[in-house]
Each structure stands twice: as C-alpha cells, then as structure tokens.
N, C-alpha and C. Protein backbone atom coordinates (compact mmCIF):
# COMPACT_ATOMS: atom_id res chain seq x y z
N UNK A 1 24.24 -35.65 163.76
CA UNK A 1 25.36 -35.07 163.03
C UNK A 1 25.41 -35.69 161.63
N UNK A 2 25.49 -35.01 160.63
CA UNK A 2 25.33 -35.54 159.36
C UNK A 2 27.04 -36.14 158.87
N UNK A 3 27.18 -37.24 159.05
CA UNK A 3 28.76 -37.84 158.78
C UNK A 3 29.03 -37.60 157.18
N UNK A 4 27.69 -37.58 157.07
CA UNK A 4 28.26 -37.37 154.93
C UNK A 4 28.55 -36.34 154.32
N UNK A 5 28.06 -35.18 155.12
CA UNK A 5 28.34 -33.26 154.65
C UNK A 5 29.70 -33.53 155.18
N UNK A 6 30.12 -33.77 156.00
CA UNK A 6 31.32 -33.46 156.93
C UNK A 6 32.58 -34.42 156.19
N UNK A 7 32.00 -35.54 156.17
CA UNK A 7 33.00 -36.03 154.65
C UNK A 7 33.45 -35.67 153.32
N UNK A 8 32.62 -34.86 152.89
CA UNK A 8 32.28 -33.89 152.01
C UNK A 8 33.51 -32.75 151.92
N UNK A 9 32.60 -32.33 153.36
CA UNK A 9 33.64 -30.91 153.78
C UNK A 9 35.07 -31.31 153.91
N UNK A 10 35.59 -32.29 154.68
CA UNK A 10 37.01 -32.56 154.73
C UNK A 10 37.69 -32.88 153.02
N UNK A 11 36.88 -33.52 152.73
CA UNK A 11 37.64 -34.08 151.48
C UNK A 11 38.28 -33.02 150.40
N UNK A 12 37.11 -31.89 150.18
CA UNK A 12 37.31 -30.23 149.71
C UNK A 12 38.11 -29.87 150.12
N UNK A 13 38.70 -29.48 152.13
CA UNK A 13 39.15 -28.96 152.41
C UNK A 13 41.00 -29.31 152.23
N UNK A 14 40.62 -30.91 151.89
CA UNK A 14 41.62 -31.36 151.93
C UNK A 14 42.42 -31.27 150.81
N UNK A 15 41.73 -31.82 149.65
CA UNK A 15 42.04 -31.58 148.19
C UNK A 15 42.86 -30.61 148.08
N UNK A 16 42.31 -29.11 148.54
CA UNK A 16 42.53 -27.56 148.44
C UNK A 16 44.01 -27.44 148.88
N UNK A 17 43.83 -27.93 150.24
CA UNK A 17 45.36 -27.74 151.15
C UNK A 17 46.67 -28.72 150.01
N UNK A 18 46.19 -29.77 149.68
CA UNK A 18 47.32 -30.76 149.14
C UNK A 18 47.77 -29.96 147.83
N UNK A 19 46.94 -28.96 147.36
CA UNK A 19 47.56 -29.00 145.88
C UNK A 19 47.22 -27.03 146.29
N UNK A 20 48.05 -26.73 147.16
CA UNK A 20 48.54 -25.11 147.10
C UNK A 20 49.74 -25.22 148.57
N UNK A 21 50.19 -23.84 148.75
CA UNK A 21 50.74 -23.78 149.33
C UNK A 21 51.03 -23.92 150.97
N UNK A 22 49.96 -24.32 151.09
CA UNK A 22 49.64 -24.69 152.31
C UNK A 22 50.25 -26.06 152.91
N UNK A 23 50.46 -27.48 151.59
CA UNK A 23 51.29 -28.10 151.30
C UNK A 23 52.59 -28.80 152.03
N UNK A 24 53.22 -26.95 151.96
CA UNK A 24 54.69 -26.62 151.85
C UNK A 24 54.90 -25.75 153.27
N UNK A 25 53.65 -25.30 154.24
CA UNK A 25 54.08 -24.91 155.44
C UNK A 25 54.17 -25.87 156.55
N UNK A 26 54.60 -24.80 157.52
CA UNK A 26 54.88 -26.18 158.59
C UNK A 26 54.42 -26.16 159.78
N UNK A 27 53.41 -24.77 159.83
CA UNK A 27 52.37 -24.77 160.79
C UNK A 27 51.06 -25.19 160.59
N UNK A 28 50.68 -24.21 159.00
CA UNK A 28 49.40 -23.99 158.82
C UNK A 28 49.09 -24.98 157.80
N UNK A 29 48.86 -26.32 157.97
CA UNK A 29 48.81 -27.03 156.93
C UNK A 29 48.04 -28.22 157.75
N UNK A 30 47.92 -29.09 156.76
CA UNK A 30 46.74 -30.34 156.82
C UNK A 30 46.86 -30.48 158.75
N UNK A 31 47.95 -30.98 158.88
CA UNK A 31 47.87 -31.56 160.25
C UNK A 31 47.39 -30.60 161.32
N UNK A 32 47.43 -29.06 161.44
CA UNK A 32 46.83 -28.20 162.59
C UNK A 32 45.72 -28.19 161.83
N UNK A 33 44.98 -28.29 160.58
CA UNK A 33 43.11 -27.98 160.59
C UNK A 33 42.87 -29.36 161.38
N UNK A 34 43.83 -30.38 161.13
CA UNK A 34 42.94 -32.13 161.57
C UNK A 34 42.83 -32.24 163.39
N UNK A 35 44.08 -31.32 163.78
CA UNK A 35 44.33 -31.40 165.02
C UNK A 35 43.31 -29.94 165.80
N UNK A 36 43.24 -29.10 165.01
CA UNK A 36 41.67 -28.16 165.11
C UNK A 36 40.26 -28.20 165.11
N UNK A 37 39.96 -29.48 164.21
CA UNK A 37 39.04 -30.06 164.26
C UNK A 37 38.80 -31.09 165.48
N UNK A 38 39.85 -31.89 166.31
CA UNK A 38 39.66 -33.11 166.84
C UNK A 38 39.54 -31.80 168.42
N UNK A 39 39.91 -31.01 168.11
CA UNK A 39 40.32 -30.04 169.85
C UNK A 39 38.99 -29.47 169.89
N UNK A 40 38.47 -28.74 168.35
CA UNK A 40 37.05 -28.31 168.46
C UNK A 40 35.81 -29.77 168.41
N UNK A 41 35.86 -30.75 168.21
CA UNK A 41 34.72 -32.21 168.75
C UNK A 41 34.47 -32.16 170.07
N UNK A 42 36.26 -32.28 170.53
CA UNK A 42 36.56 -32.62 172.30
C UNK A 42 35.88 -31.28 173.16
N UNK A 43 36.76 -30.34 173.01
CA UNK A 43 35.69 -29.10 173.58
C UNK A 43 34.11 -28.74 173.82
N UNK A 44 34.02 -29.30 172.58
CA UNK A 44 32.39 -28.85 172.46
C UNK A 44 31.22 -30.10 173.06
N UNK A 45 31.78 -30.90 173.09
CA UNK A 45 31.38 -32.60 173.29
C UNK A 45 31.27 -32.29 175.38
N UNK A 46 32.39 -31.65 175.57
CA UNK A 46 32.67 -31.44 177.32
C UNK A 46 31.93 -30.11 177.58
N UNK A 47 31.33 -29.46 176.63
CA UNK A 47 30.74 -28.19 176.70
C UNK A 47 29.50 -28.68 176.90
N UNK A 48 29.14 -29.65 176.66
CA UNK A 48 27.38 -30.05 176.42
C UNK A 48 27.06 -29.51 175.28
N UNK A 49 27.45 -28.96 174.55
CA UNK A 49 26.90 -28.73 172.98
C UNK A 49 26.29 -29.70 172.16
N UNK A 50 25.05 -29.17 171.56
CA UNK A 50 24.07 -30.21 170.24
C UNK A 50 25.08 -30.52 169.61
N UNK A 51 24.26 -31.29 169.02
CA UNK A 51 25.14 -32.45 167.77
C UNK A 51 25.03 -31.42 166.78
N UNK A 52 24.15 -30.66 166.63
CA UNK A 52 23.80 -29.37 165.46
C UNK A 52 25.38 -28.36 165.87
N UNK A 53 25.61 -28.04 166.55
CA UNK A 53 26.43 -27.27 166.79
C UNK A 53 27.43 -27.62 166.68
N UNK A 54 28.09 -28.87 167.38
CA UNK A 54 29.19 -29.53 166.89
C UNK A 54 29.56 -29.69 165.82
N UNK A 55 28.60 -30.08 164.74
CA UNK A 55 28.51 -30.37 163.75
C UNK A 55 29.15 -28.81 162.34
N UNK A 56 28.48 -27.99 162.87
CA UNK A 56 28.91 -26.89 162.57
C UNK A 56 30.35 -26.53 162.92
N UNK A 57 30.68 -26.63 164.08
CA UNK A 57 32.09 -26.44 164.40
C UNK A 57 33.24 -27.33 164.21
N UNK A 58 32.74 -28.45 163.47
CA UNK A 58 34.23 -29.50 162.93
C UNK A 58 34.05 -28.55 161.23
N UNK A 59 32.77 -28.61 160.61
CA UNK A 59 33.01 -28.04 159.80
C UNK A 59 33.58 -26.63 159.56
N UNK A 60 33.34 -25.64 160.19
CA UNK A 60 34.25 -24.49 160.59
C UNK A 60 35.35 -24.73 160.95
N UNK A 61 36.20 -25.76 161.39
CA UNK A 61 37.51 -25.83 161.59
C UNK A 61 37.95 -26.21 160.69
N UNK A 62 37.21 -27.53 160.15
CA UNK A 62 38.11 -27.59 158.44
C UNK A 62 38.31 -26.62 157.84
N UNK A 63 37.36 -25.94 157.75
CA UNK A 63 37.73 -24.34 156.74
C UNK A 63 38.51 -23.31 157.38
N UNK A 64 38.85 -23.51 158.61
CA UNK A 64 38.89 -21.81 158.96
C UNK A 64 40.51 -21.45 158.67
N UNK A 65 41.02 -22.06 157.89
CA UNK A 65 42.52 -21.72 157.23
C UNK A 65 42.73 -21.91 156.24
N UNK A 66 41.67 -22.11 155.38
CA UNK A 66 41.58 -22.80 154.00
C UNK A 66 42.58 -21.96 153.19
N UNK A 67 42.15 -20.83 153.27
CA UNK A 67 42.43 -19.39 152.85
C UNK A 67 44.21 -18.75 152.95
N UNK A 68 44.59 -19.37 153.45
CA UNK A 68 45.97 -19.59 153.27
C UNK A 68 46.35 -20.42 152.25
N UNK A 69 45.81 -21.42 151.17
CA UNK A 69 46.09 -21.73 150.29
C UNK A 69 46.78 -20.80 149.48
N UNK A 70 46.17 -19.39 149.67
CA UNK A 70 46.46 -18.42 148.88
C UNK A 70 47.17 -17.31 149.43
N UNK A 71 47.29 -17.27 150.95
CA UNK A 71 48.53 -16.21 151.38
C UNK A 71 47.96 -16.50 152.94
N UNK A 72 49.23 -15.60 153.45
CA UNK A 72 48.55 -15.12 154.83
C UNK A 72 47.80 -14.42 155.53
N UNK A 73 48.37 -13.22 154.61
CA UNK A 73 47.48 -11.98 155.03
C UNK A 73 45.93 -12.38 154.00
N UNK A 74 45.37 -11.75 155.81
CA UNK A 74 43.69 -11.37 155.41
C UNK A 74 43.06 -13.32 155.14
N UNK A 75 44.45 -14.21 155.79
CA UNK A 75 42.78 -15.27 155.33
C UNK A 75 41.94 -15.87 156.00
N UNK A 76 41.53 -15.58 156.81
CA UNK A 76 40.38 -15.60 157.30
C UNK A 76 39.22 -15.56 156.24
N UNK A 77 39.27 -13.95 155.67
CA UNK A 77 38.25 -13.65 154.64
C UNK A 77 38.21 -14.56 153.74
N UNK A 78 39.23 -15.20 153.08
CA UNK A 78 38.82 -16.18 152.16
C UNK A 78 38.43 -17.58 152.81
N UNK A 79 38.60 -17.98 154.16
CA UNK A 79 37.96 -19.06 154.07
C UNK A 79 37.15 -18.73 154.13
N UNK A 80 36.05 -18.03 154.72
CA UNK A 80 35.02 -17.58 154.80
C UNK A 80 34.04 -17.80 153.25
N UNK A 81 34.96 -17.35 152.42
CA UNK A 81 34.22 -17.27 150.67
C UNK A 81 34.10 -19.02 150.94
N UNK A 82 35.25 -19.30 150.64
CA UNK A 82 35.86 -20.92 150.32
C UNK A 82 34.24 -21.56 151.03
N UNK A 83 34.08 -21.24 152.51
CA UNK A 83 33.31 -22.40 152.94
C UNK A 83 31.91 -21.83 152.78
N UNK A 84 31.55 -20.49 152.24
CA UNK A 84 30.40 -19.80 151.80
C UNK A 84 29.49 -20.46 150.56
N UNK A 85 31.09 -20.77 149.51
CA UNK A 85 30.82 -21.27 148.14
C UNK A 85 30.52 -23.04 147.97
N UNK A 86 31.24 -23.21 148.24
CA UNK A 86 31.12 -24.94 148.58
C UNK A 86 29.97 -25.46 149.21
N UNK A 87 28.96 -25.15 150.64
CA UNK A 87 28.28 -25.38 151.45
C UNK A 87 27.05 -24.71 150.55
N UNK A 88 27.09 -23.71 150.16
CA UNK A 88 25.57 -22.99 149.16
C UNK A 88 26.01 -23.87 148.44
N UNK A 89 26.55 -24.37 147.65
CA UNK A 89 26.71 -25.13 146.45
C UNK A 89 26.00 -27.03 147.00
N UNK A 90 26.39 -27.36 147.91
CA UNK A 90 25.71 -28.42 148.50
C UNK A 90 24.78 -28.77 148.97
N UNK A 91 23.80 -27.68 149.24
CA UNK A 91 23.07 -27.23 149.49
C UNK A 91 22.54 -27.00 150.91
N UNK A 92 23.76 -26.76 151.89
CA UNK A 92 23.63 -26.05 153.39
C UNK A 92 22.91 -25.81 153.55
N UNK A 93 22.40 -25.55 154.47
CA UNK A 93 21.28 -24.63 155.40
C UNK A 93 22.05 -23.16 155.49
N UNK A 94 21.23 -22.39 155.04
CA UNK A 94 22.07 -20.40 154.81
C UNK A 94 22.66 -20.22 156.29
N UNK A 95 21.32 -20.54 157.47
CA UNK A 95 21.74 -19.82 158.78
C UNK A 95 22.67 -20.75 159.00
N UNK A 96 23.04 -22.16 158.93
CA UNK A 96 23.92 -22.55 159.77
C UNK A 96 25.68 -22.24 158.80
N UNK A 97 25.49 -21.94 157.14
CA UNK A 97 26.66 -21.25 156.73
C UNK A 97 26.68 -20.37 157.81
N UNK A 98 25.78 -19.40 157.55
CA UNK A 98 26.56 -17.83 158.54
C UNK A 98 26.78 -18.43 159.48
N UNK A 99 26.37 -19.31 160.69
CA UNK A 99 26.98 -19.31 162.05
C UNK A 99 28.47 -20.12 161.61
N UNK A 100 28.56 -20.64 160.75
CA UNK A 100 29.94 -21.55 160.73
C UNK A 100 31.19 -19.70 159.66
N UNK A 101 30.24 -19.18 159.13
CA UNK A 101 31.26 -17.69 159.04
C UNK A 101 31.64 -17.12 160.09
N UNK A 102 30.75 -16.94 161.07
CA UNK A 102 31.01 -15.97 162.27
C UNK A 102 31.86 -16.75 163.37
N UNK A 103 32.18 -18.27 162.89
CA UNK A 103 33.19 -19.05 163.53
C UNK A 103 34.68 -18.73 163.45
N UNK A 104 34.46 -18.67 161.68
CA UNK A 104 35.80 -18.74 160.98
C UNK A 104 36.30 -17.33 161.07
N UNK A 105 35.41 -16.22 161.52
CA UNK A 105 35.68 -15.34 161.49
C UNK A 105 36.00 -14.92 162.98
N UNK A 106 36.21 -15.55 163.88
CA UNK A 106 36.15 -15.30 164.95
C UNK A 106 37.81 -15.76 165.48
N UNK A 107 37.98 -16.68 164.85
CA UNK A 107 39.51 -16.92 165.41
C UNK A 107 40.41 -15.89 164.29
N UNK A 108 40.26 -15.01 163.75
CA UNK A 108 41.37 -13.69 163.36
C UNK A 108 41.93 -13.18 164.49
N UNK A 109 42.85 -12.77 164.74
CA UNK A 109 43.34 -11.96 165.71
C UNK A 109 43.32 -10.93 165.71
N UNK A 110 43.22 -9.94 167.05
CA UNK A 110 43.18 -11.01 168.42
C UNK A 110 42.12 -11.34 168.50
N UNK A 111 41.78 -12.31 169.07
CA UNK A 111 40.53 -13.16 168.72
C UNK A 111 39.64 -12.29 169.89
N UNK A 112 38.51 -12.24 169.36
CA UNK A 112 37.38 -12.27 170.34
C UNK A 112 36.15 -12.54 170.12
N UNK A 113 36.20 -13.39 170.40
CA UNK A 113 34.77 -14.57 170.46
C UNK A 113 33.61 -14.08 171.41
N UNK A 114 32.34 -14.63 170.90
CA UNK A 114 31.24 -13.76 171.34
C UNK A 114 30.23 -14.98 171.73
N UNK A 115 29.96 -15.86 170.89
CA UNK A 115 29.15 -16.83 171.27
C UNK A 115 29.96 -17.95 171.84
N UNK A 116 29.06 -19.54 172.28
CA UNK A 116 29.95 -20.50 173.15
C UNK A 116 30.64 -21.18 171.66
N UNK A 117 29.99 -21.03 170.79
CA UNK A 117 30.90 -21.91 169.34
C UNK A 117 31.95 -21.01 169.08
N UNK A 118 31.91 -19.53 169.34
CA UNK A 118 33.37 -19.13 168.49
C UNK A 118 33.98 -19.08 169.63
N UNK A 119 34.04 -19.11 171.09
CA UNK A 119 34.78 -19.88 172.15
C UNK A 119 35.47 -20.65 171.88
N UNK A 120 34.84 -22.17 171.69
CA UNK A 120 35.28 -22.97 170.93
C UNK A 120 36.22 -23.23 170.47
N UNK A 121 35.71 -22.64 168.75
CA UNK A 121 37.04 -22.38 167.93
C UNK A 121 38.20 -22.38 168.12
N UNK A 122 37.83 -20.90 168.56
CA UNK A 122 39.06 -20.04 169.00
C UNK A 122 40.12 -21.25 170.20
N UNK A 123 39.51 -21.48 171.23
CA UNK A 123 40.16 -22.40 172.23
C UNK A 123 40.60 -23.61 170.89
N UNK A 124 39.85 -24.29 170.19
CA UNK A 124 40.57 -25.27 169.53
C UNK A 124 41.61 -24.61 168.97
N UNK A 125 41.87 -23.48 167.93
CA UNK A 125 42.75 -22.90 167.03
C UNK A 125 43.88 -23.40 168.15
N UNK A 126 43.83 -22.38 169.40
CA UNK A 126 44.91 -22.16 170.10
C UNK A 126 45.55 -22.95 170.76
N UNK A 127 44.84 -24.36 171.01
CA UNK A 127 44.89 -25.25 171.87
C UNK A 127 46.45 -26.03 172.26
N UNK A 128 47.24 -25.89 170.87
CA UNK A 128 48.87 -26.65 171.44
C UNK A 128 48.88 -25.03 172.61
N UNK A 129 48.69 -23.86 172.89
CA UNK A 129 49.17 -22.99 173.46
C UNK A 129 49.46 -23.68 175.33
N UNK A 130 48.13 -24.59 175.23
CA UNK A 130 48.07 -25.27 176.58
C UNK A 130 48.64 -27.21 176.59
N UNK A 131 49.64 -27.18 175.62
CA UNK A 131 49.66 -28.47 175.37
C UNK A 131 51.63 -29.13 175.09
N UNK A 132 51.45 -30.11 175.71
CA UNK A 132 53.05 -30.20 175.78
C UNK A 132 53.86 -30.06 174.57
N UNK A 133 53.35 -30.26 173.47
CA UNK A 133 54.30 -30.05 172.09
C UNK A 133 53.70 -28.85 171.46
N UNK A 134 53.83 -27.73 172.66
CA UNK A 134 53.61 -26.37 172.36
C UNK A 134 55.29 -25.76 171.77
N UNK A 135 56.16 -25.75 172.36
CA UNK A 135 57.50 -25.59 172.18
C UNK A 135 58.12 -26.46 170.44
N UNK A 136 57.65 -27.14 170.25
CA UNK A 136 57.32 -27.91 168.56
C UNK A 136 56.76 -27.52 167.24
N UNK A 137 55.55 -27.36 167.78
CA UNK A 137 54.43 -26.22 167.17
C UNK A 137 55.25 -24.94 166.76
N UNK A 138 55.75 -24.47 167.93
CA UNK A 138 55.64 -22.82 168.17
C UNK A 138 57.25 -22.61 167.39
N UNK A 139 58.39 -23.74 167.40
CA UNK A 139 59.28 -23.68 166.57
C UNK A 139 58.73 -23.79 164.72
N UNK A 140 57.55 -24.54 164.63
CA UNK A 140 57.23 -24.29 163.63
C UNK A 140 56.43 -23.24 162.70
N UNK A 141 55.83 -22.79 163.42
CA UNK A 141 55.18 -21.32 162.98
C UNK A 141 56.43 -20.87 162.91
N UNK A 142 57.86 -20.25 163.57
CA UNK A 142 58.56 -19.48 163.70
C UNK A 142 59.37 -20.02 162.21
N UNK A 143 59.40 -21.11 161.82
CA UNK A 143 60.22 -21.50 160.34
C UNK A 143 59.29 -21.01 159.01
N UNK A 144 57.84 -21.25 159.43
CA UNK A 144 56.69 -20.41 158.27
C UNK A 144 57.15 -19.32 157.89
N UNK A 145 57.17 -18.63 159.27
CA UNK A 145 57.12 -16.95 159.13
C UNK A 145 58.34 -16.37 158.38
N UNK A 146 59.79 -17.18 158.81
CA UNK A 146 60.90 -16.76 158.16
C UNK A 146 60.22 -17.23 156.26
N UNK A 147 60.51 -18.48 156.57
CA UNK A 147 60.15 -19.59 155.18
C UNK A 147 59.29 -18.78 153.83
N UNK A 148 58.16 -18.27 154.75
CA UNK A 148 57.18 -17.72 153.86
C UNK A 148 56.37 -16.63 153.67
N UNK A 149 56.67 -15.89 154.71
CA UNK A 149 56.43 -14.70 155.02
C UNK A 149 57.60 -13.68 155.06
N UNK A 150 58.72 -13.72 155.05
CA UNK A 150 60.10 -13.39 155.41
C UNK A 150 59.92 -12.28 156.49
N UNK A 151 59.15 -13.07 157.27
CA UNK A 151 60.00 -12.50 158.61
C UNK A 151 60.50 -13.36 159.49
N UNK A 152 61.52 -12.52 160.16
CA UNK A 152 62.56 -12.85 160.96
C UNK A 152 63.15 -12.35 162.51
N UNK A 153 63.10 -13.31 163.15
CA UNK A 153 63.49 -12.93 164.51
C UNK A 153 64.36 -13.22 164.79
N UNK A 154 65.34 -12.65 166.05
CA UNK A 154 66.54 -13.30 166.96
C UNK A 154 65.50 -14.18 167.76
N UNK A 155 66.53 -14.77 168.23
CA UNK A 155 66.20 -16.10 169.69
C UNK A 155 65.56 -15.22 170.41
N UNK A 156 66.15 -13.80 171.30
CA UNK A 156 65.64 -13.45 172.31
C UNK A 156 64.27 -12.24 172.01
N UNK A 157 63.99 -11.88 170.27
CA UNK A 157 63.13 -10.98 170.05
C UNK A 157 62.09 -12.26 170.30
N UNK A 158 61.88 -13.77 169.27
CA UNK A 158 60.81 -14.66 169.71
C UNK A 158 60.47 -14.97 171.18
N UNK A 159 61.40 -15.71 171.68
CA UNK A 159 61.36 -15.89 173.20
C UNK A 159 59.99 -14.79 173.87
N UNK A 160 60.82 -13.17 173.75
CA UNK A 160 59.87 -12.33 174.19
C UNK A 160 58.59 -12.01 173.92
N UNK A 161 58.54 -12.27 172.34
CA UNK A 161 56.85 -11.91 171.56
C UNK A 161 56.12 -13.00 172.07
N UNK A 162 56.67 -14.87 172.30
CA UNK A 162 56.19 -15.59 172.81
C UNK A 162 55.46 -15.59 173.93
N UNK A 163 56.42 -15.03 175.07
CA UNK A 163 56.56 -14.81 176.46
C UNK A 163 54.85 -14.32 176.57
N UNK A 164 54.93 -12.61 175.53
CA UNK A 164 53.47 -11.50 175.94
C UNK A 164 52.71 -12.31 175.77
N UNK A 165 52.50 -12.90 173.96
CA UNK A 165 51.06 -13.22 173.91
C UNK A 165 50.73 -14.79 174.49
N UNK A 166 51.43 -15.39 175.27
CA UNK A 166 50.68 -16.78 176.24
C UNK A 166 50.63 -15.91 177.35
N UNK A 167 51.17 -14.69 178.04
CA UNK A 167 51.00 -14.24 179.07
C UNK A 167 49.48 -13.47 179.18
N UNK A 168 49.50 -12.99 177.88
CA UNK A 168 48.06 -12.20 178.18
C UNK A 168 47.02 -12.88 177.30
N UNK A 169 47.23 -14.14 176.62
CA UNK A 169 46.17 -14.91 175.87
C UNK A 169 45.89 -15.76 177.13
N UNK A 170 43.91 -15.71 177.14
CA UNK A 170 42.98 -16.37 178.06
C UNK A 170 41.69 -17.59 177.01
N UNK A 171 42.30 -18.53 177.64
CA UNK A 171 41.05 -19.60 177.16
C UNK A 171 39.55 -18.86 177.67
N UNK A 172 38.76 -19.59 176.61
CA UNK A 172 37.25 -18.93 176.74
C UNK A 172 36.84 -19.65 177.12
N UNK A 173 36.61 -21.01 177.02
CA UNK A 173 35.18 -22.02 177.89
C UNK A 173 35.88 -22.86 179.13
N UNK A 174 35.43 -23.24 179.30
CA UNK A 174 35.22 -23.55 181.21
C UNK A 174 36.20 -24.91 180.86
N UNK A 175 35.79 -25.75 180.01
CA UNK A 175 37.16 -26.56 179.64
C UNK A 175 38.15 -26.81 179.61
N UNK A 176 38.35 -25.82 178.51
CA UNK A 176 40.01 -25.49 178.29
C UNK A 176 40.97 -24.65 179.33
N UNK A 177 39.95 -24.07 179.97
CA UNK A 177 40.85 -23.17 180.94
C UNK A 177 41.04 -24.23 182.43
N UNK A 178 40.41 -25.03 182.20
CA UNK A 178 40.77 -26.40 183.34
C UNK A 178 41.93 -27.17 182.75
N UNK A 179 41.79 -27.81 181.38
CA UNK A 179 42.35 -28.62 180.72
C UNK A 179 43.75 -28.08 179.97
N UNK A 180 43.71 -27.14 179.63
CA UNK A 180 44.69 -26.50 178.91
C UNK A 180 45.69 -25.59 179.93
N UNK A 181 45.39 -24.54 180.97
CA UNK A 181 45.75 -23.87 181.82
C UNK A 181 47.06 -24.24 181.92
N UNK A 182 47.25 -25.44 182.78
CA UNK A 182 48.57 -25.35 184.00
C UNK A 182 49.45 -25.76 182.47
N UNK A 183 49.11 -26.28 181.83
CA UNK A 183 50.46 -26.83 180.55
C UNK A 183 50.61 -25.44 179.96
N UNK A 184 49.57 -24.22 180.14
CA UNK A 184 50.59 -23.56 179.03
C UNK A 184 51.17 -22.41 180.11
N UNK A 185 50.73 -22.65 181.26
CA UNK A 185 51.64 -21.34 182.42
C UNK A 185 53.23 -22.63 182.48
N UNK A 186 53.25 -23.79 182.40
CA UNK A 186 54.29 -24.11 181.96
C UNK A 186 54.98 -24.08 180.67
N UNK A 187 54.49 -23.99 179.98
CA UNK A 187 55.07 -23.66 178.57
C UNK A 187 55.83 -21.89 179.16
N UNK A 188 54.89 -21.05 179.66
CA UNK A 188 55.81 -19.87 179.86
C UNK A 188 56.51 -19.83 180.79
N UNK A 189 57.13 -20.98 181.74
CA UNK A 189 57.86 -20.99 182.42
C UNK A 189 58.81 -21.60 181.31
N UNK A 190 58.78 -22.35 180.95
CA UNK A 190 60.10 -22.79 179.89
C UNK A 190 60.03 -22.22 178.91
N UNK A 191 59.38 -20.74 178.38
CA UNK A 191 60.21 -20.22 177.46
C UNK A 191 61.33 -18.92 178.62
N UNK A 192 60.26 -18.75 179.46
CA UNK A 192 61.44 -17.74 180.33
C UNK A 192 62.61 -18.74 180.94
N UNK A 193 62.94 -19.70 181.15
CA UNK A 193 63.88 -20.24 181.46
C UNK A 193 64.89 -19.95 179.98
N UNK A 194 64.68 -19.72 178.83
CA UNK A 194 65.19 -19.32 177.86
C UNK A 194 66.06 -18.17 177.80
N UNK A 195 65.24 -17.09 178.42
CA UNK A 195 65.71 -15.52 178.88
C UNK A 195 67.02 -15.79 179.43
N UNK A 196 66.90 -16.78 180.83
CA UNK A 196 67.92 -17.05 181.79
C UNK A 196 68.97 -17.69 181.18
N UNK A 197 68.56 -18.39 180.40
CA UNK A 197 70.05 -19.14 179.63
C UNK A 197 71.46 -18.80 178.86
C-alpha cells in the first residue's frame, strides 16, 4: 500500500472540505469521509482484499463526497473530476483512477454496486445505517437537508422515509451483513417505536 499517495490524497481531500461548504454541514463533512474511509480499510481488510485494492478504496472514499464542496445535487460527478484531476496530475496509474471512478460512482443512489470494491464502498458509505449512533447521524443529515438544501420534514413524514429506506436497504459483502445487520433491524425498531409514541 503506498502510505505516501494516500497522504497525499487525504491532505487534498482535506484542504478542499476545510475551505468550502462542506465545512459548514453536519453530515457530509470531514468526519463521515474519515469515518468512510476507516469502515472501507475494516471491510475490505475482513474481505481478504489486496493491499492494491484496499489501497484504491481508502482513496475512493476520501474523494467520494468531495464534490459537495460545491452542492448536492449531482456530486458524485464531481468527485469523480476532483479525484480524476489530482491522481493524473500525480501521476496514478489510469486503470486504477478508473477503478477508484467506478467506486465513487457507485455509491450514488440507489446504489448498486457491481464489483467486491464498490460493495465495499457502498457498505462503508452506509455503514452508521448498521451502527449504534445511527439515530445521531441520521438527526444530522435531517438538519443538512433543512440547513442547506431547504428541505423539510414533519417528525412523522422522516420517521417514515427513514422507516422504507433501512427497511429495503441490503448490505453487499458477507461482512457487513454479519456485522452491521442486527444494529440496524434495531435502529428500525426504534425508529418505529417513534410511530407508537
């Protein structure tokens, strides 16, 4: 695993996030790429995955929200540029850019992942979904969306949009659906205890 590209890559990714708006959210910001990155190591490390591959996929997680520096909608596509431009500029390897695009491009929603790295990903992106300070998290996306997106929900419209997509969102690798599972069929037991209240 090359520790010095990947130092590289964070430091860019980081720079980027501190001085735009990304900053100023309270989901999508420094701490879920750092906590995306450490879920995509762990995953892929219990996957049996190369060090080549891994390697690719911390760097795809640093980037794969970069692109919200600059809005919400559609960014995916710009991290994609972001970690296209930077990595040719460093002088990457082309094929392993594209496999770290078809990463970043893989956790858009609804996600569907095709190889065991955009598995991965995707399972890292999602990972508080199976994790006790899911209900934390998930209050904080909900302050973004008002905050910076201006949208807006009642208690019982979130509760419900919550409810569908952990009900019908499925972990992809053999891992996470061990490791992550029973915490987030509890997480949807305590948001439906919400309903009842």
């Amino acid at each position: 695993m090359n520790l010095e590209i990947i130092e590289k890559v964070r430091e860019y990714c980081k720079n980027i996030m501190d001085h735009s708006r990304c900053k100023r959210l309270q989901f999508h910001n420094w701490q879920h790429t750092k906590d995306v990155v450490q879920n995509a190591e762990y995953i892929a490390k219990n996957e049996n995955l190369s060090e080549e591959t891994i390697e690719e996929l911390i760097i795809s997680s640093y980037f794969h929200d970069l692109g919200n520096a600059e809005g919400a909608a559609g960014h995916e596509k710009l991290s994609c540029e972001f970690a296209q431009e930077f990595l040719t500029k460093i002088g990457y390897d082309d094929q392993r850019i594209i496999n770290i695009i078809y990463n970043i491009r893989a956790t858009e929603m609804p996600q569907q992942p095709e190889t065991i790295s955009q598995k991965v990903i995707c399972d890292a992106d999602l990972a508080h979904l199976g994790k006790t300070n899911f209900l934390t998290k998930n209050s904080n996306l909900r302050k973004e969306w008002e905050m910076h997106s201006d949208i807006t929900f009642t208690d019982e419209q979130w509760v419900a949009m919550n409810l569908s997509f952990l009900s019908n969102h499925c972990f992809h690798t053999d891992f996470a659906r061990k490791y992550y599972e029973k915490n987030k069929l509890e997480n949807i037991q305590k948001l439906k205890s919400y309903q009842t209240a």
